[in-house]
C-alpha atoms as a PDB file:
ATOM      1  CA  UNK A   1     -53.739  12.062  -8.333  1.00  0.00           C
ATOM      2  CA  UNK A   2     -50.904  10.622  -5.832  1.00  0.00           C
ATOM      3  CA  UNK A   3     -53.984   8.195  -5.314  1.00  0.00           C
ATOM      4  CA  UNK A   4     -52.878   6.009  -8.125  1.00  0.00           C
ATOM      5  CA  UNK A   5     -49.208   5.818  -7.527  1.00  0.00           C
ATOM      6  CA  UNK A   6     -45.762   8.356  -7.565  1.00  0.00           C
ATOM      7  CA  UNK A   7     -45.893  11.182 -10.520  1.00  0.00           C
ATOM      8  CA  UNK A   8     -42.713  12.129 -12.160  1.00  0.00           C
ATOM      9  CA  UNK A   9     -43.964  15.336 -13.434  1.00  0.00           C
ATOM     10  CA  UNK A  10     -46.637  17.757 -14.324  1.00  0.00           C
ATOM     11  CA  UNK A  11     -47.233  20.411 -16.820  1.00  0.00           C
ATOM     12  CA  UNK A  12     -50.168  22.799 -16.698  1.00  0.00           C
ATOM     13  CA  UNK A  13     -50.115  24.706 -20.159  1.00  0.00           C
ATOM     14  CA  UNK A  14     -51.129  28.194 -20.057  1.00  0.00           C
ATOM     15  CA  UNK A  15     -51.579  31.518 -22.399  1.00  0.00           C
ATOM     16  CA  UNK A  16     -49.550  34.535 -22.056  1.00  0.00           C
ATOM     17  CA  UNK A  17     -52.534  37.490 -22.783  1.00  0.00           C
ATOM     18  CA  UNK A  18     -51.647  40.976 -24.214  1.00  0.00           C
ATOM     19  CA  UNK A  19     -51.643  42.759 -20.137  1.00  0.00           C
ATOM     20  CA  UNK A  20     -48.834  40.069 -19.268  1.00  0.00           C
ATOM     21  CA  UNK A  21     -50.234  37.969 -17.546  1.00  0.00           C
ATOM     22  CA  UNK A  22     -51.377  34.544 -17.775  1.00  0.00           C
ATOM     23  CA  UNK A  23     -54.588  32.129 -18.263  1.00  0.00           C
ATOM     24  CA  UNK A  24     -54.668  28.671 -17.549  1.00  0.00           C
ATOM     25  CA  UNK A  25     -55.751  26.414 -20.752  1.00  0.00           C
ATOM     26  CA  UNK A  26     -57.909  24.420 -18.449  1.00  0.00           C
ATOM     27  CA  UNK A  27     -55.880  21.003 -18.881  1.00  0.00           C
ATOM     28  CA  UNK A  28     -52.821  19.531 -17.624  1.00  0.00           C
ATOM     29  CA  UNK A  29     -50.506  16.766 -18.181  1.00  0.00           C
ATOM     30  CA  UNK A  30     -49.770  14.165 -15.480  1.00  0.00           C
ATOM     31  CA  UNK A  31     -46.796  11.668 -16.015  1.00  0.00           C
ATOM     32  CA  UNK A  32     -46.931   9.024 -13.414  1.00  0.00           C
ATOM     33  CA  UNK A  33     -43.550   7.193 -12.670  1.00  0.00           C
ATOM     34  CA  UNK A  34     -44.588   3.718 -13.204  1.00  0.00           C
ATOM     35  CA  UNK A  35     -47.231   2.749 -16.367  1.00  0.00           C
ATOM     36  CA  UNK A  36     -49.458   0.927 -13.815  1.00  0.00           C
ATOM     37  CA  UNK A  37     -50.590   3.825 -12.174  1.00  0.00           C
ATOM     38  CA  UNK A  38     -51.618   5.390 -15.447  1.00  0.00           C
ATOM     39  CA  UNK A  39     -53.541   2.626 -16.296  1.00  0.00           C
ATOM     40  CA  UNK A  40     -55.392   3.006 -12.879  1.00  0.00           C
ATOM     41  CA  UNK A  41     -55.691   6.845 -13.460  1.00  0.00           C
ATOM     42  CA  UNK A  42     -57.359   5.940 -16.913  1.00  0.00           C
ATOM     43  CA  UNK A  43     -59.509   3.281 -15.418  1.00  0.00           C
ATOM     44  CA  UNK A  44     -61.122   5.212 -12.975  1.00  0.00           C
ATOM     45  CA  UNK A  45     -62.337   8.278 -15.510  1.00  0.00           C
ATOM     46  CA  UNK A  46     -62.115  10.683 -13.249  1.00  0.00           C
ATOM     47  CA  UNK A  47     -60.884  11.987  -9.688  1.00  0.00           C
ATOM     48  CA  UNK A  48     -62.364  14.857  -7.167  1.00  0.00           C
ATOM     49  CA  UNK A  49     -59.931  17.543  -6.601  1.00  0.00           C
ATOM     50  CA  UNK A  50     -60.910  20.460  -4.736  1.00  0.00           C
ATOM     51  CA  UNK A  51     -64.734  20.754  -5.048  1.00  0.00           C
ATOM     52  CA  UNK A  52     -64.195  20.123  -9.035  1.00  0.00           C
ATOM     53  CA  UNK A  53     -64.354  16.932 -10.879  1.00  0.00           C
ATOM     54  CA  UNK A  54     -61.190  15.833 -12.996  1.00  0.00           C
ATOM     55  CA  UNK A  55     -61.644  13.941 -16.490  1.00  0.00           C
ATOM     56  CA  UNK A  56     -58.761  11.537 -17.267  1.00  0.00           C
ATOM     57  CA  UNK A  57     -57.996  10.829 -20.459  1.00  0.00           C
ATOM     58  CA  UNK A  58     -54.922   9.356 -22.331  1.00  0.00           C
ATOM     59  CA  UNK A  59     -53.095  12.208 -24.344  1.00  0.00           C
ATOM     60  CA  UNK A  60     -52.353  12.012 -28.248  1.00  0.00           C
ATOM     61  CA  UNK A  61     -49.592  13.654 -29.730  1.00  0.00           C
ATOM     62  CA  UNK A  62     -50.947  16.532 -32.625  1.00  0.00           C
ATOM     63  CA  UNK A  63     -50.775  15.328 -36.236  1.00  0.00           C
ATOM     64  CA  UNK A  64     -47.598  17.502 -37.836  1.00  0.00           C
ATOM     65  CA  UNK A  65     -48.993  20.660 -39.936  1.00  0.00           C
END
């Protein structure tokens, strides 16, 4: 992801299960430093990481309940 410019931060949500540990949701939220390199991020679609392929996509905040 350092591909399309500096990240500020990232956030990998997870589940705590009933033994104590935890599962990875899957997902993760990348904030890049500059809005530039988001835009490149979202251009491209997606990114190889590790043998597995990446979807990027723009996150939307929930509606309130």
């Amino acid at each position: 992801m350092e591909k399309f410019g500096p990240i500020e931060k990232v956030k990998i949500p997870y589940e705590e299960l009933r033994n104590g540990r935890h599962r990875m949701l899957g997902f993760a939220f990348v904030t890049f430093k500059k809005t530039e390199s988001a835009t490149k991020a979202l251009e491209e679609g997606e990114v190889n990481v590790e043998y597995t392929t990446l979807e990027i996509e723009r996150a939307h905040k929930r509606a309130a309940p």
